[in-house]
PDB file of N, CA and C in Angstrom:
ATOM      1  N   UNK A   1     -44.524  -8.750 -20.290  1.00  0.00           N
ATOM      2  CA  UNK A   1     -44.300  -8.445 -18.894  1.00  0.00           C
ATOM      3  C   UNK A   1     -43.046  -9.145 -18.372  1.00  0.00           C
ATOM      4  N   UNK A   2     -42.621 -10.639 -18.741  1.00  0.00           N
ATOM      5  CA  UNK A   2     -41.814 -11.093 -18.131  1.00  0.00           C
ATOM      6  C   UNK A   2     -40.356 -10.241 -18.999  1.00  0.00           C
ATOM      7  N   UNK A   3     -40.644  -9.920 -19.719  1.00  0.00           N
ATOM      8  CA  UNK A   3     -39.171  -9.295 -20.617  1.00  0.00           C
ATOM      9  C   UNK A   3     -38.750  -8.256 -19.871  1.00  0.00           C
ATOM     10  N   UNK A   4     -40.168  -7.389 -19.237  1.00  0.00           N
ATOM     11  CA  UNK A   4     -39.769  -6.188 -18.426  1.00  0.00           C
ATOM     12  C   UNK A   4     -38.981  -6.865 -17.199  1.00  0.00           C
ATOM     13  N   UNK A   5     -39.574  -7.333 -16.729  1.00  0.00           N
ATOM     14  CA  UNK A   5     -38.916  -8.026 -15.684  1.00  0.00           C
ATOM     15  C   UNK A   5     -37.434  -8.779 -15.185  1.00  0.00           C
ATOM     16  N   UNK A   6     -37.061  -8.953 -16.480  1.00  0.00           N
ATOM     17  CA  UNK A   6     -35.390  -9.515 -17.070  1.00  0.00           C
ATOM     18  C   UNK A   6     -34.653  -8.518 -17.616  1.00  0.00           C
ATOM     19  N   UNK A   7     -35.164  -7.556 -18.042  1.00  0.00           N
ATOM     20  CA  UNK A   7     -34.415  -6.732 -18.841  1.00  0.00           C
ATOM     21  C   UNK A   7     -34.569  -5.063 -19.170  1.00  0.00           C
ATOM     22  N   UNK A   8     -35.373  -4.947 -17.923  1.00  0.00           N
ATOM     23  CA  UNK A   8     -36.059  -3.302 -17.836  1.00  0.00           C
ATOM     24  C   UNK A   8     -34.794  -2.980 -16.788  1.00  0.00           C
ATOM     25  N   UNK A   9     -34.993  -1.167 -17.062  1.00  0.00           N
ATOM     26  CA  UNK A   9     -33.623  -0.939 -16.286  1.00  0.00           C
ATOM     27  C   UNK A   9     -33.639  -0.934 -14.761  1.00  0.00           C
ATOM     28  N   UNK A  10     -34.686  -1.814 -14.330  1.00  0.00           N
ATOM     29  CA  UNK A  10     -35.266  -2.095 -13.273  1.00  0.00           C
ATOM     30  C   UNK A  10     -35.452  -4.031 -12.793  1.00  0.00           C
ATOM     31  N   UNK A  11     -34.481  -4.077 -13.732  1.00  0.00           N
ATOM     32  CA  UNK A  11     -34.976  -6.032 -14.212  1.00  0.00           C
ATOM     33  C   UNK A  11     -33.933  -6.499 -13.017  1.00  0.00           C
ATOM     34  N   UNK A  12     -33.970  -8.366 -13.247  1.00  0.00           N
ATOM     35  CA  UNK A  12     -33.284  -8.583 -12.607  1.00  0.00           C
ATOM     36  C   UNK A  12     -31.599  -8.573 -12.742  1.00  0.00           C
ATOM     37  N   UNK A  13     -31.591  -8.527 -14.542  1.00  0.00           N
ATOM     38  CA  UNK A  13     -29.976  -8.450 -14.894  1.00  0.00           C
ATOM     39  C   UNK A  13     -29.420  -7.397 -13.787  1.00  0.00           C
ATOM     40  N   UNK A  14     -30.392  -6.290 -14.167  1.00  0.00           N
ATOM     41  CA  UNK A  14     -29.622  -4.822 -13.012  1.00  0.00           C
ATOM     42  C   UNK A  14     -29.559  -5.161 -12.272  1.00  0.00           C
ATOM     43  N   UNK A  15     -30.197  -5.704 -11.005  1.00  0.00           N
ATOM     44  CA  UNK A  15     -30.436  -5.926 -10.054  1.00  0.00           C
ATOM     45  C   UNK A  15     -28.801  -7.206  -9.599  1.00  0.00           C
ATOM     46  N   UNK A  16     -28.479  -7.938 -10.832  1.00  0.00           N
ATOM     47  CA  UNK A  16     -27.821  -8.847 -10.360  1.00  0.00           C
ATOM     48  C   UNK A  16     -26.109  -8.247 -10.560  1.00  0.00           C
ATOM     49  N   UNK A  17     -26.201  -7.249 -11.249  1.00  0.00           N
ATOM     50  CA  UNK A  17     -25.165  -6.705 -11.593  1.00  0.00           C
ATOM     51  C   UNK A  17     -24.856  -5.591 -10.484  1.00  0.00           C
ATOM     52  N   UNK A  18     -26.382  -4.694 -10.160  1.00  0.00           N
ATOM     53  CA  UNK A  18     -25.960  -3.810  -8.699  1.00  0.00           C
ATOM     54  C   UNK A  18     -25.587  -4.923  -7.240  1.00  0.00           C
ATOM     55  N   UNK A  19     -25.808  -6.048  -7.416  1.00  0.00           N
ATOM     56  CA  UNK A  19     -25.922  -6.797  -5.923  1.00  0.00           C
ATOM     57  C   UNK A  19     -23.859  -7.345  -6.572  1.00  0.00           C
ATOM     58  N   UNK A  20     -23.813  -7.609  -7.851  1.00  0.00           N
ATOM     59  CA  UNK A  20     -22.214  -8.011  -7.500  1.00  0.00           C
ATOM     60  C   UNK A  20     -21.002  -6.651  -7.000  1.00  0.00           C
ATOM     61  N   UNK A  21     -21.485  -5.346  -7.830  1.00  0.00           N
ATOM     62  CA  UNK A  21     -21.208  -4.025  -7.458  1.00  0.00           C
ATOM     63  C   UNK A  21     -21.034  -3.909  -5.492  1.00  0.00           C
ATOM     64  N   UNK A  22     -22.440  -4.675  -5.214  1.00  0.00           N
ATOM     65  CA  UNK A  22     -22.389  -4.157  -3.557  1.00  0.00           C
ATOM     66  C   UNK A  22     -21.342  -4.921  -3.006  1.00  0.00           C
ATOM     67  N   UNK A  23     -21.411  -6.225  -3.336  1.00  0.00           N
ATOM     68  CA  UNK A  23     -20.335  -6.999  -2.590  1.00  0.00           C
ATOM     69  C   UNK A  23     -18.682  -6.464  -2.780  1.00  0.00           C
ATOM     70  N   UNK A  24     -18.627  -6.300  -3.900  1.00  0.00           N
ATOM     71  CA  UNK A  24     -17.609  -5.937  -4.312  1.00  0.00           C
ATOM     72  C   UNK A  24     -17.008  -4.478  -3.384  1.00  0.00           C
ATOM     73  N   UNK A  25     -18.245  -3.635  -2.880  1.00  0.00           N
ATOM     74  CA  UNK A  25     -17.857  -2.317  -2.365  1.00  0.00           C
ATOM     75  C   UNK A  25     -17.352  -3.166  -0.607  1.00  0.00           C
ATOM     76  N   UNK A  26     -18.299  -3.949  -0.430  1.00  0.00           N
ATOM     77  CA  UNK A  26     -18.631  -4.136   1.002  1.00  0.00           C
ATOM     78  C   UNK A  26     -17.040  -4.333   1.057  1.00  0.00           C
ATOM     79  N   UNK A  27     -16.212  -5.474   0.055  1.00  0.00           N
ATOM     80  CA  UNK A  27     -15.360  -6.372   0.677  1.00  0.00           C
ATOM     81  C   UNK A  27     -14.095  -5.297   0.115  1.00  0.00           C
ATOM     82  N   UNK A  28     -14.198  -4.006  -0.118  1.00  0.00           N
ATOM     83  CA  UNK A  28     -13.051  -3.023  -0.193  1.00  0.00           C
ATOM     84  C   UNK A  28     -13.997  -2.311   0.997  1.00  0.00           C
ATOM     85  N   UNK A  29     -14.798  -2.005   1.856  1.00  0.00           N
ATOM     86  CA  UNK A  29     -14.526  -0.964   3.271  1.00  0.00           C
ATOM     87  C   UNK A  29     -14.044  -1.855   3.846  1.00  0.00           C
ATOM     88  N   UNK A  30     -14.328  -3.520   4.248  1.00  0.00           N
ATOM     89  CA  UNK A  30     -13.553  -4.381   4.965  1.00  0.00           C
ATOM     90  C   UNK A  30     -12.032  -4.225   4.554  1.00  0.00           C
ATOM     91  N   UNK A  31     -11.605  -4.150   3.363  1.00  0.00           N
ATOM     92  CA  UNK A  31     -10.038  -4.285   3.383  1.00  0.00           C
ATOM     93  C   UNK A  31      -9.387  -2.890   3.686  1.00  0.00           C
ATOM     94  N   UNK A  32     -10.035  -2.162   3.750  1.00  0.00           N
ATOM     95  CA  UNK A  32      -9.973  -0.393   4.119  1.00  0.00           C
ATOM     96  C   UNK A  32      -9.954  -0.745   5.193  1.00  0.00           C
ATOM     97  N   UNK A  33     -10.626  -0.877   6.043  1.00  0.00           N
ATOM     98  CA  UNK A  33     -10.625  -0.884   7.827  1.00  0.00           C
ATOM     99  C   UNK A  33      -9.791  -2.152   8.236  1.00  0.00           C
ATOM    100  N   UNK A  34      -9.231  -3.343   7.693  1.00  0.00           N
ATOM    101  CA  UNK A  34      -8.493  -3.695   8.108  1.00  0.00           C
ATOM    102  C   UNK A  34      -7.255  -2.861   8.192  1.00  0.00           C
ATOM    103  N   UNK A  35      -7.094  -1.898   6.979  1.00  0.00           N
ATOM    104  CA  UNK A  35      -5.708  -1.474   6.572  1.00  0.00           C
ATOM    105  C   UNK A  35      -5.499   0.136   7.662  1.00  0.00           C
ATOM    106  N   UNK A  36      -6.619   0.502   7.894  1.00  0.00           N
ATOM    107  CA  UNK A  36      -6.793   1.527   8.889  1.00  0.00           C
ATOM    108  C   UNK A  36      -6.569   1.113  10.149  1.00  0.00           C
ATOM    109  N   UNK A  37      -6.419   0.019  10.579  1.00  0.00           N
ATOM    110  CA  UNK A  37      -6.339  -0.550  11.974  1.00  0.00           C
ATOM    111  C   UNK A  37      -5.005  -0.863  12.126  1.00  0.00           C
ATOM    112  N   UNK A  38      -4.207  -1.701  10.768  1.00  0.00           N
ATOM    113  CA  UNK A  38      -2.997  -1.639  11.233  1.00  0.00           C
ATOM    114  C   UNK A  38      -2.447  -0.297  10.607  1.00  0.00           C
ATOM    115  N   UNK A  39      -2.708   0.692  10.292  1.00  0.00           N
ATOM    116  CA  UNK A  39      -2.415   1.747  10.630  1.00  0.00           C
ATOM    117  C   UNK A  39      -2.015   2.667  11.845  1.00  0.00           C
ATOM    118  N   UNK A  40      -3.230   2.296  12.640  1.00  0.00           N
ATOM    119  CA  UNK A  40      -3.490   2.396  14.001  1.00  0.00           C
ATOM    120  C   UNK A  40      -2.747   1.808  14.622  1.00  0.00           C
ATOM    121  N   UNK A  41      -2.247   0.754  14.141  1.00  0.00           N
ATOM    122  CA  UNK A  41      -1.624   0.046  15.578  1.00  0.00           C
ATOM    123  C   UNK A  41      -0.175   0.236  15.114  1.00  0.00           C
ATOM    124  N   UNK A  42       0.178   0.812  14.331  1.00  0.00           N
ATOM    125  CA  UNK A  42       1.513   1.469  13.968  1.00  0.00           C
ATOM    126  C   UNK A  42       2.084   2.665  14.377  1.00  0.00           C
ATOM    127  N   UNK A  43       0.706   3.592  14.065  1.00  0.00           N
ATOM    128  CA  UNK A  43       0.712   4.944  14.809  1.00  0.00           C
ATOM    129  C   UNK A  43       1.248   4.810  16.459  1.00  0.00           C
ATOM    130  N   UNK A  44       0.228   3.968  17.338  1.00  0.00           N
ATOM    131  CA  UNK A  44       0.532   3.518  18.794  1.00  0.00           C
ATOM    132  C   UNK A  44       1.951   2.896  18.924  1.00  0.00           C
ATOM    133  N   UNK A  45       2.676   2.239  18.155  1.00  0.00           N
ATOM    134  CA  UNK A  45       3.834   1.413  18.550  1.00  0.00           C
ATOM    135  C   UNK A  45       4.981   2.898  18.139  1.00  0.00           C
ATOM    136  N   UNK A  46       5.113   3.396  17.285  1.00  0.00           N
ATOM    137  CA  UNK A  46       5.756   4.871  16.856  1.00  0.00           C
ATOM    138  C   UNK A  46       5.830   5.927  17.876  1.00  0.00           C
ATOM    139  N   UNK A  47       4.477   6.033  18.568  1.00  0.00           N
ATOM    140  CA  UNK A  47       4.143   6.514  19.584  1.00  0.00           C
ATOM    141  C   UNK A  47       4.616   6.513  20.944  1.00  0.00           C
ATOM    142  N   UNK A  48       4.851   5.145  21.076  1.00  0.00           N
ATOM    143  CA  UNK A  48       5.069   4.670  22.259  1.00  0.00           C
ATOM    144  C   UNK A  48       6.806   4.150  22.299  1.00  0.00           C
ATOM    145  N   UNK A  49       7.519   3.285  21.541  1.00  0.00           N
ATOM    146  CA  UNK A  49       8.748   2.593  21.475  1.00  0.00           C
ATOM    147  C   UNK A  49       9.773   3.846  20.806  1.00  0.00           C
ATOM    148  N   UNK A  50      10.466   4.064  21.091  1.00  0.00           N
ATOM    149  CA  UNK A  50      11.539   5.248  20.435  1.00  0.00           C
ATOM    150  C   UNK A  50      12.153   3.684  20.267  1.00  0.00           C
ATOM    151  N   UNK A  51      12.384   3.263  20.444  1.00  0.00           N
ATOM    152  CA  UNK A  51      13.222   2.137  19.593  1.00  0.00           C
ATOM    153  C   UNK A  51      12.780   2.083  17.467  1.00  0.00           C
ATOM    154  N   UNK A  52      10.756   1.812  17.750  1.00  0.00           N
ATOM    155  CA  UNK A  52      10.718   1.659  16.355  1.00  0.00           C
ATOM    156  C   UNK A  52      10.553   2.937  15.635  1.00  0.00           C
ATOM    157  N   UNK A  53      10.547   3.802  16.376  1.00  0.00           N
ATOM    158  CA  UNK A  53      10.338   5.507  15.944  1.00  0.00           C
ATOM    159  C   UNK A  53      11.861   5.230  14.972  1.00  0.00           C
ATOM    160  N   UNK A  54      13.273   5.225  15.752  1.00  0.00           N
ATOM    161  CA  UNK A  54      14.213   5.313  15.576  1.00  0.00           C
ATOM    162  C   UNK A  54      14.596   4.491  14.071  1.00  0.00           C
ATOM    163  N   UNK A  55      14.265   3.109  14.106  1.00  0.00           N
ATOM    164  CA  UNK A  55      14.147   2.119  12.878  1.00  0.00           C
ATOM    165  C   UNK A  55      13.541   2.797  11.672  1.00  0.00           C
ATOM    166  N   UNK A  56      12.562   3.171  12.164  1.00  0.00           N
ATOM    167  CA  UNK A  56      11.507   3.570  10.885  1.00  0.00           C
ATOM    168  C   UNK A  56      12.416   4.846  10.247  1.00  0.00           C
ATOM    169  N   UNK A  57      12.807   6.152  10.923  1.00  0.00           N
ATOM    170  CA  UNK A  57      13.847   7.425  10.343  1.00  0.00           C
ATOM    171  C   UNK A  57      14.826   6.247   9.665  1.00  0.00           C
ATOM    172  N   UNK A  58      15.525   5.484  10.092  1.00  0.00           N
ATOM    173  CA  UNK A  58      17.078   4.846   9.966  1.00  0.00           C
ATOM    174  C   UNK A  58      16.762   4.495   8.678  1.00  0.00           C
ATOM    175  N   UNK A  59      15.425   3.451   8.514  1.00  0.00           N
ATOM    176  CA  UNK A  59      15.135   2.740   6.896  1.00  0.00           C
ATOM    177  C   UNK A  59      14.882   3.613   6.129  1.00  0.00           C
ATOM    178  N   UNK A  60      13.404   4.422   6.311  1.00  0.00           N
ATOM    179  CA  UNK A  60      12.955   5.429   5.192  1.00  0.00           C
ATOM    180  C   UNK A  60      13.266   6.639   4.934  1.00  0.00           C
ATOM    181  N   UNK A  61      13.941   7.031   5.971  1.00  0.00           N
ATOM    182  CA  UNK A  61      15.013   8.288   5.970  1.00  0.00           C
ATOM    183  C   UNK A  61      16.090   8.300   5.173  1.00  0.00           C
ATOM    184  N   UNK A  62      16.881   7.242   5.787  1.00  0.00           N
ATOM    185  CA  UNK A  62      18.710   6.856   5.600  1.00  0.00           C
ATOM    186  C   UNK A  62      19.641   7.383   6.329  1.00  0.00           C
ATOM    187  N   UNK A  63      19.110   8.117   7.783  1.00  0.00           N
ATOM    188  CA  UNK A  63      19.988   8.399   8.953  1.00  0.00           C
ATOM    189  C   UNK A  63      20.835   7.821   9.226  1.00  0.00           C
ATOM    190  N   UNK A  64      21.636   7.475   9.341  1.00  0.00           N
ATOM    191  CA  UNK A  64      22.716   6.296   9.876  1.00  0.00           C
ATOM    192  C   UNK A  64      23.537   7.143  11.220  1.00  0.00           C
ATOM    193  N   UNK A  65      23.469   6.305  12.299  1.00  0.00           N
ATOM    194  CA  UNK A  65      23.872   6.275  13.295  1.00  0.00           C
ATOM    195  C   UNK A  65      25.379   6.384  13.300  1.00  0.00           C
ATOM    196  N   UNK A  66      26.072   7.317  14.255  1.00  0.00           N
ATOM    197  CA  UNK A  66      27.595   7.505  14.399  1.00  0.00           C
ATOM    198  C   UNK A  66      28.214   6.738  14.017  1.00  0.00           C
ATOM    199  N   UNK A  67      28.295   5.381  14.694  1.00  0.00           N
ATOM    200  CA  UNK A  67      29.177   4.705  14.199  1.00  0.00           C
ATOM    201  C   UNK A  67      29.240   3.504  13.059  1.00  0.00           C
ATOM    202  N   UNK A  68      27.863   4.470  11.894  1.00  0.00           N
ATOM    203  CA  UNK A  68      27.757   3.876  10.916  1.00  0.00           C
ATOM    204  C   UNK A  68      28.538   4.809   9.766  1.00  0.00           C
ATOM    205  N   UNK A  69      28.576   4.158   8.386  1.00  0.00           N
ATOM    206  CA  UNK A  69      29.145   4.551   7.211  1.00  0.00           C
ATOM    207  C   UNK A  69      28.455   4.511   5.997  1.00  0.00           C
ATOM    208  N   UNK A  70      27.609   5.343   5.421  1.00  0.00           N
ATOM    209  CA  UNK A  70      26.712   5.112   4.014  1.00  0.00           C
ATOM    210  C   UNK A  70      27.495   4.757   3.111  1.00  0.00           C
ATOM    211  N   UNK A  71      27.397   4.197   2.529  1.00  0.00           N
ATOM    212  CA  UNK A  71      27.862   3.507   0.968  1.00  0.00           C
ATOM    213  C   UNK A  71      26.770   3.708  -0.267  1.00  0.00           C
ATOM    214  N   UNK A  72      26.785   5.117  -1.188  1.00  0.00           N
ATOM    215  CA  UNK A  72      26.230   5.447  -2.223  1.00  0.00           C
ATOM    216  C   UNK A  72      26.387   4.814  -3.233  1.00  0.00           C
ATOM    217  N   UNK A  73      26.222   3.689  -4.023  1.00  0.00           N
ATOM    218  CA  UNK A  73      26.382   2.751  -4.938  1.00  0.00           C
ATOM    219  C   UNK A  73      25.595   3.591  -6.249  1.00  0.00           C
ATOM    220  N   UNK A  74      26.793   3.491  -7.628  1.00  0.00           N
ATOM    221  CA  UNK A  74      25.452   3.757  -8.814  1.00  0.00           C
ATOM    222  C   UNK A  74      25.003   2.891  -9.262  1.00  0.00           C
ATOM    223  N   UNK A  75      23.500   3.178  -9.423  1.00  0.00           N
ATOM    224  CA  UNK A  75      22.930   1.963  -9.810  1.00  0.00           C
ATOM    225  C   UNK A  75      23.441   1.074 -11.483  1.00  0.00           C
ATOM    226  N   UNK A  76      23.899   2.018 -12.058  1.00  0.00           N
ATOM    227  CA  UNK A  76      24.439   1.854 -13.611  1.00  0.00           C
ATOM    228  C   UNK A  76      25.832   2.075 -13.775  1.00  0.00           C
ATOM    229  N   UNK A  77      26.686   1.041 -13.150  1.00  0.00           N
ATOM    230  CA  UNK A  77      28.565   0.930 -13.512  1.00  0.00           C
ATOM    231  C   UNK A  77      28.412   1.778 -14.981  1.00  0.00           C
ATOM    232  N   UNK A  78      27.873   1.994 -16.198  1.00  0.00           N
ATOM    233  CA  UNK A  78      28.078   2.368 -17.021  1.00  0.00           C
ATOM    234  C   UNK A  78      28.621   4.158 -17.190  1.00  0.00           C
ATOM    235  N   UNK A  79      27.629   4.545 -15.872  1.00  0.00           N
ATOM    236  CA  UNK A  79      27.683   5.934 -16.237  1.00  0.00           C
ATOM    237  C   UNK A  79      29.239   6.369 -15.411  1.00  0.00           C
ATOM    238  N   UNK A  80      29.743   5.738 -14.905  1.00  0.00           N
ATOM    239  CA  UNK A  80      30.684   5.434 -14.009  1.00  0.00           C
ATOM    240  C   UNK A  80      31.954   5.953 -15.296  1.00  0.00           C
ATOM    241  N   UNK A  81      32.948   6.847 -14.830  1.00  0.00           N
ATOM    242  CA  UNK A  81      34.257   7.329 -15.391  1.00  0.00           C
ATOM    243  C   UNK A  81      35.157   6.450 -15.068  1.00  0.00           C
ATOM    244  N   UNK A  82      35.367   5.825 -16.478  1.00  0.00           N
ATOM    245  CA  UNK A  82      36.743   4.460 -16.406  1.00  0.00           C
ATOM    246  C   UNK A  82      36.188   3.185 -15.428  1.00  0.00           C
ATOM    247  N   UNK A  83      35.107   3.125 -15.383  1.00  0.00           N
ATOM    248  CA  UNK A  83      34.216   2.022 -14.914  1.00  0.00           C
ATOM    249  C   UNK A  83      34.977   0.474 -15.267  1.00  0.00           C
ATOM    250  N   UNK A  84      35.400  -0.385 -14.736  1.00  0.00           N
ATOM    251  CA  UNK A  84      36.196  -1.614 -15.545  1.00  0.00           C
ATOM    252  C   UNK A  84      37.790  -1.449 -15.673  1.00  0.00           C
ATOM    253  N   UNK A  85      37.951  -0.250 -16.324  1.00  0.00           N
ATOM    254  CA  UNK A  85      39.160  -0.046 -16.302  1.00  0.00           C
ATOM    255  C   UNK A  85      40.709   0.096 -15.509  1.00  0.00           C
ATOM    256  N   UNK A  86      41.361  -0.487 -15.630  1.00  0.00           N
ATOM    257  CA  UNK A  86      42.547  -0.815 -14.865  1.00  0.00           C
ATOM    258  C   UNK A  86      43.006   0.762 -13.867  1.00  0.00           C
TER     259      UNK A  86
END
C-alpha cells in the first residue's frame, strides 16, 4: 500500500512533479501579464504623445527627418569593390 502511495500514477512523486509544473505555469501568466501591461502602457503613450509615435517610426522604421542624412554602411568591407585600396 505504501508503494502505491509513492509511486502509483496517482502517488506523491506525481503529485510533486504536477505541483512544480503548477508553479512553474503560475510564475509564466505572472510574467505574461506583467509583459501585457507594459504593453498597455505603451499602446497609451503611442496613443497619446506624437512625439513617441514619431521616435518609435524614426528607430524601427529608419525615417529620417529633412534635415537628416542616412548613411548605408556594409556590414562586410570585404564585399566592397577595391575596398582598402588606394
Amino acid at each position: 500500500m505504501l508503494w502505491g502511495l509513492v509511486f502509483s500514477d496517482h502517488g506523491y512523486l506525481v503529485y510533486q512533479q504536477e505541483a512544480i509544473r503548477f508553479q512553474q505555469l503560475q510564475d509564466e501568466v505572472k510574467r505574461l501579464k506583467q509583459q501585457r501591461e507594459e504593453l498597455a502602457r505603451q499602446i497609451l503613450t503611442l496613443r497619446n504623445d506624437p512625439a513617441a509615435l514619431e521616435e518609435l517610426v524614426h528607430r524601427e522604421l529608419g525615417y529620417v527627418h529633412q534635415d537628416e542624412f542616412m548613411l548605408i554602411m556594409p556590414k562586410d568591407s570585404k564585399n566592397m569593390k577595391g575596398a582598402g585600396k588606394p
